[in-house]
Protein backbone atom coordinates (compact mmCIF):
# COMPACT_ATOMS: atom_id res chain seq x y z
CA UNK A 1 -12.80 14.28 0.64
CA UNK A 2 -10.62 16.44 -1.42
CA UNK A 3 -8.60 15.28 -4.33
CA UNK A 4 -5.87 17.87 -4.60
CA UNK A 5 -2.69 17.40 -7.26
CA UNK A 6 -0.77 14.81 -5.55
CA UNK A 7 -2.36 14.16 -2.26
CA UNK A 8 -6.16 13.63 -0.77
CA UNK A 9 -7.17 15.82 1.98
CA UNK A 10 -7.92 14.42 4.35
CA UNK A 11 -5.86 10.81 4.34
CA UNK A 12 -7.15 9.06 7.15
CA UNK A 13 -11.14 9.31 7.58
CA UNK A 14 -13.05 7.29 9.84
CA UNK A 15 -16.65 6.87 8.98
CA UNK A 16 -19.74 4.36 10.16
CA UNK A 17 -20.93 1.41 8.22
CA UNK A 18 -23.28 2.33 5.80
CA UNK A 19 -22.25 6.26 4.94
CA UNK A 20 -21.07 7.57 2.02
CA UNK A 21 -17.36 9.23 1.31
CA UNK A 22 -17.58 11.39 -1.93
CA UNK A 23 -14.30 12.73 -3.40
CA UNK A 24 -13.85 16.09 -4.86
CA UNK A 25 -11.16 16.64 -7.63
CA UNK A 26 -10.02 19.93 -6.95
CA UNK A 27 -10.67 22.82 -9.58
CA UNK A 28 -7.01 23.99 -9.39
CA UNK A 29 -5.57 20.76 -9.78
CA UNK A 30 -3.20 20.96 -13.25
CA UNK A 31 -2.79 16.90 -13.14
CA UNK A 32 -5.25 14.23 -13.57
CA UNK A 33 -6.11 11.50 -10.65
CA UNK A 34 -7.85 8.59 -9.67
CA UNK A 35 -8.91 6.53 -6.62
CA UNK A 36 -7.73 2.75 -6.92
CA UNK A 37 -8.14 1.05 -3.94
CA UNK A 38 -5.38 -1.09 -2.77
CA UNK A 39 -6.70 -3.34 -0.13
CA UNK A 40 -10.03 -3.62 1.86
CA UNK A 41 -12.23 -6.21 4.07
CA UNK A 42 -12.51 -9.57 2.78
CA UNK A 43 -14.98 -10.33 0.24
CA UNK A 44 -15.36 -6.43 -1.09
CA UNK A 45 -14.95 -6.15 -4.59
CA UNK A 46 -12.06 -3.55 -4.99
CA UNK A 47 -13.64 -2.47 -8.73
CA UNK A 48 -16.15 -1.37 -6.69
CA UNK A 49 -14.26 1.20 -5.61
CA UNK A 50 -12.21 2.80 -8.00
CA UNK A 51 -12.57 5.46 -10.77
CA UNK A 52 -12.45 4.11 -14.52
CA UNK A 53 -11.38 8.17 -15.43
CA UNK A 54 -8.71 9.82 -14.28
CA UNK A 55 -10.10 13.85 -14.20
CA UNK A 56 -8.32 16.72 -13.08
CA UNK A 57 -10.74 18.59 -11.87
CA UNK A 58 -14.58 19.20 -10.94
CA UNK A 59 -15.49 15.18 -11.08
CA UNK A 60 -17.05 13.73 -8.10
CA UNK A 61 -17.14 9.92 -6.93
CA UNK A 62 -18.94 8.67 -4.51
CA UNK A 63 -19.35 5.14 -2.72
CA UNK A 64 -20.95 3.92 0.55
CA UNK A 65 -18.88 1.56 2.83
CA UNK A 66 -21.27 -1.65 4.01
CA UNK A 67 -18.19 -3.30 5.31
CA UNK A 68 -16.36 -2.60 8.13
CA UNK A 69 -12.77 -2.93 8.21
CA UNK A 70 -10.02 -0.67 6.48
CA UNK A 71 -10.19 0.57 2.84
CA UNK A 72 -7.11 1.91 1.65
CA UNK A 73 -6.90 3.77 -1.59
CA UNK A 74 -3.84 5.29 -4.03
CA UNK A 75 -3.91 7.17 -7.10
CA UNK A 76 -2.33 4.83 -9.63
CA UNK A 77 -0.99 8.05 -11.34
CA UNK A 78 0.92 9.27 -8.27
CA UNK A 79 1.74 6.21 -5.44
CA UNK A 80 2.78 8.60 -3.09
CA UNK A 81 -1.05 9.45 -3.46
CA UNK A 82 -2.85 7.68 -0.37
CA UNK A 83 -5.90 7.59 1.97
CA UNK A 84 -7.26 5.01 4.73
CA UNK A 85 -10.86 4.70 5.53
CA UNK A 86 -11.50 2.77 8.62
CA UNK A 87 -14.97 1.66 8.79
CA UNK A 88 -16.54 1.00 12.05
C-alpha cells in the first residue's frame, strides 16, 4: 500500500483474515499523512489502526486484519484521502 501526497494507491484492497497490509509513505511525497480509520467491524478498536505521526515520507505501518468485515481509512490531514479494506 502506497501512501502518495494526497491519495493511497491502491484504495480498495481486498485481503484474507489474518494478513497483514503495510503502508508505504512515499519518498517524493512534499506533505505529511496519516492513516485514521473511519469505520470497521464491530468490536475492533479503531486506535488500533491508526498512525499517532503524520510522516511524509519513508515511514512504514503495518497491521494485520483478524476481523472480517470492511475497514475504511482517511488521512485526517487530507479527507479526500481514502482507502477500503474488505476483509474476507
Amino acid at each position: 500500500m502506497n501512501v502518495i501526497d494526497d491519495f493511497f494507491v491502491p484504495d480498495l484492497v481486498t485481503i484474507k483474515r489474518g494478513e497483514s497490509v503495510l503502508w508505504v509513505w512515499n519518498e517524493m511525497n512534499h506533505d505529511p499523512h496519516n492513516v485514521t480509520m473511519t469505520s470497521g467491524p464491530r468490536g475492533v478498536d479503531r486506535h488500533d489502526f491508526e498512525t499517532s505521526l503524520s510522516p511524509a515520507v519513508m515511514f512504514k505501518f503495518k497491521r494485520k486484519f483478524t476481523v472480517p468485515g470492511r475497514y475504511s481509512f482517511v488521512c485526517s490531514l487530507h479527507f479526500g484521502m481514502t482507502l477500503n479494506v474488505d476483509v474476507e
